[in-house]
Protein backbone atom coordinates (compact mmCIF):
# COMPACT_ATOMS: atom_id res chain seq x y z
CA UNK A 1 144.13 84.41 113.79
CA UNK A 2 142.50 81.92 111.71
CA UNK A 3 138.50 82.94 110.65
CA UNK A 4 135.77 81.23 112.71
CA UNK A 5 133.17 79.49 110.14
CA UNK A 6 129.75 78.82 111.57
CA UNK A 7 126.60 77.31 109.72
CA UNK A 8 123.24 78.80 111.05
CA UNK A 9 120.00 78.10 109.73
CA UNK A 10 117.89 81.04 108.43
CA UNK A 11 115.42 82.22 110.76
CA UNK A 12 112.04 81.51 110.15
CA UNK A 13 108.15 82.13 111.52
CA UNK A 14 108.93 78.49 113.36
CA UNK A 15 112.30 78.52 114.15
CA UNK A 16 115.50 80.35 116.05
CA UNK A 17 118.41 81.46 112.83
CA UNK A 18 119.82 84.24 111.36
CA UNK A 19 118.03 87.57 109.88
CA UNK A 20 119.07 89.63 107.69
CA UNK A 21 118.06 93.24 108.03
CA UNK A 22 115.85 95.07 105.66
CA UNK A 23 116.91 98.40 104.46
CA UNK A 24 114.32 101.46 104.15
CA UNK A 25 114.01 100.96 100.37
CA UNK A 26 113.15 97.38 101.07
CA UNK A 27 110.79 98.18 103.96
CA UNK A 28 108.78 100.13 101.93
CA UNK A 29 108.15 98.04 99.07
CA UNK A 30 107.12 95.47 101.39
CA UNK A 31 107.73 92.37 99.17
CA UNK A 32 111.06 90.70 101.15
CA UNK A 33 109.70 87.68 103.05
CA UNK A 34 112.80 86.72 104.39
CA UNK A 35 114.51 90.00 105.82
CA UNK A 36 113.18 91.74 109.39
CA UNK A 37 112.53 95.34 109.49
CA UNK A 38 114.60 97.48 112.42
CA UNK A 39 112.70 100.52 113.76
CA UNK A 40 114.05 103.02 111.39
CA UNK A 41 112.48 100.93 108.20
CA UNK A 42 109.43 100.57 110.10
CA UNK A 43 109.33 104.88 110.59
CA UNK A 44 110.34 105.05 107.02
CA UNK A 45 107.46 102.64 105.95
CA UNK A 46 105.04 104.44 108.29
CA UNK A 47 106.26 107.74 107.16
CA UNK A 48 105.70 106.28 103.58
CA UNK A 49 102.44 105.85 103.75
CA UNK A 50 101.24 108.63 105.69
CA UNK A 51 102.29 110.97 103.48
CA UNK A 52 100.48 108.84 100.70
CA UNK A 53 97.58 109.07 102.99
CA UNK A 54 97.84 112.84 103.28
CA UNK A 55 98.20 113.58 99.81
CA UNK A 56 94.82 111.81 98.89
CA UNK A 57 93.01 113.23 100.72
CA UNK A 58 93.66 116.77 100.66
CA UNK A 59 93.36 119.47 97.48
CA UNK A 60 94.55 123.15 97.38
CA UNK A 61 93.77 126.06 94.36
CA UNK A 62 93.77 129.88 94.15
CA UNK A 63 90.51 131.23 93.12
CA UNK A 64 88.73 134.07 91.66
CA UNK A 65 88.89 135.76 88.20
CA UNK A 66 87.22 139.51 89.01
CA UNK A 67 84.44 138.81 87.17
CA UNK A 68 82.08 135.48 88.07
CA UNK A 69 80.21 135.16 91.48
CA UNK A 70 80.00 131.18 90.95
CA UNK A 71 82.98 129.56 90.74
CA UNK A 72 82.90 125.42 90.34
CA UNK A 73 86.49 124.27 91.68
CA UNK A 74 87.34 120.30 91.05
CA UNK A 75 89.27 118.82 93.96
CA UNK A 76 89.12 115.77 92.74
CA UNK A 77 89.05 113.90 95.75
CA UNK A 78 86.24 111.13 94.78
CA UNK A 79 84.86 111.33 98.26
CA UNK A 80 81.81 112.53 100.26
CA UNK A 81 82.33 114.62 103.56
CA UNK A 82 84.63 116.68 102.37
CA UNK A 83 85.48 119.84 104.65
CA UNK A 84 85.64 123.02 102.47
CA UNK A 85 87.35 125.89 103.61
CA UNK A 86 88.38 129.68 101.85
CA UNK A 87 90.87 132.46 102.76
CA UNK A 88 92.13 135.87 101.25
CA UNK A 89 95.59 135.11 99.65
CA UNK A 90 96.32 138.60 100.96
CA UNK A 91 95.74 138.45 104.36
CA UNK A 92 95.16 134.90 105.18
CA UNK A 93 91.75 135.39 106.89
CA UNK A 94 89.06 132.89 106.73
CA UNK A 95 86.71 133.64 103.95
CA UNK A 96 82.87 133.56 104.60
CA UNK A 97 81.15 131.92 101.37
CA UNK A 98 78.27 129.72 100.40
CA UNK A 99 78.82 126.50 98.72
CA UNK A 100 77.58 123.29 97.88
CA UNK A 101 78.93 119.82 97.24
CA UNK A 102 78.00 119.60 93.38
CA UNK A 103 79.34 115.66 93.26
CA UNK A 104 82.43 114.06 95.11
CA UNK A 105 85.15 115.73 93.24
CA UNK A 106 83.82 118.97 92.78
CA UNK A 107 82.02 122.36 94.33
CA UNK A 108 80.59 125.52 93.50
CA UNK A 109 81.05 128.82 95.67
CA UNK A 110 78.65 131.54 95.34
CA UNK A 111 80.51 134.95 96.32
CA UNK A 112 77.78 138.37 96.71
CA UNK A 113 80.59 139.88 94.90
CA UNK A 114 83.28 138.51 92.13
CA UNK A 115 86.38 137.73 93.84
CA UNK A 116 89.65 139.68 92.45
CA UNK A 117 91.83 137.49 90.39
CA UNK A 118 93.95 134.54 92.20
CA UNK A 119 92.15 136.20 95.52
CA UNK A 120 91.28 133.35 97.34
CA UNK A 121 92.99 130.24 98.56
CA UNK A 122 90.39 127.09 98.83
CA UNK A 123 90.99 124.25 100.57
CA UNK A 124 89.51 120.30 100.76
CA UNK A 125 90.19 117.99 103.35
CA UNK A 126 88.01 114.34 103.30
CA UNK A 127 86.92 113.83 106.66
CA UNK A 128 86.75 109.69 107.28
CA UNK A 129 84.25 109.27 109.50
């Protein structure tokens, strides 16, 4: 059988046409203008950028040297309302220790007693209010 030819006008914001689809890759830069996005580029996309989200606003270290009390841990997370919290690497229980919020990247914890080395697992999450 011969080949059907058709002419179709793009589709546009103001009128009925063809679309081509975007892929994921081109869903997530977010630059195309003329392609539509499908459900599965929109999840990647969304996906995308929570996980951006996530990993800005969270910070993780190990702790403790056996000898200092204070300890000054950068997060790095440039933000106020930040929720701190501490656990034994050993046995994963919540740790019970005084701090302070010594500028938005950074804290100090004050332990009664020096923490064994790589001891304790802190945490940051920034809370948005």
């Amino acid at each position: 059988g011969a080949a059907l030819a058709l002419s179709v006008d793009s589709a546009t914001t103001g009128q009925v046409g063809v679309v081509e689809l975007a892929t994921d890759a081109e869903a997530q830069a977010g630059t195309d203008t003329a392609r539509a996005v499908t459900p599965k580029a929109a999840k990647a996309l969304v996906d995308q950028q929570v996980d951006a989200f996530i990993a800005a606003s969270r910070a993780s270290d190990v702790i403790g040297d056996g000898a200092q009390t204070s300890i000054v841990w950068t997060h790095g997370l440039s933000a106020r309302g930040v929720i701190i919290q501490a656990f034994d690497v050993n046995s994963g229980q919540y740790v019970m220790v005084d701090f302070i919020h010594l500028d938005p990247d950074s804290v100090r914890f004050d332990f009664a007693k020096a923490p064994d080395p790589d001891s304790i697992q802190v945490m940051a999450v920034v809370a948005k209010f």
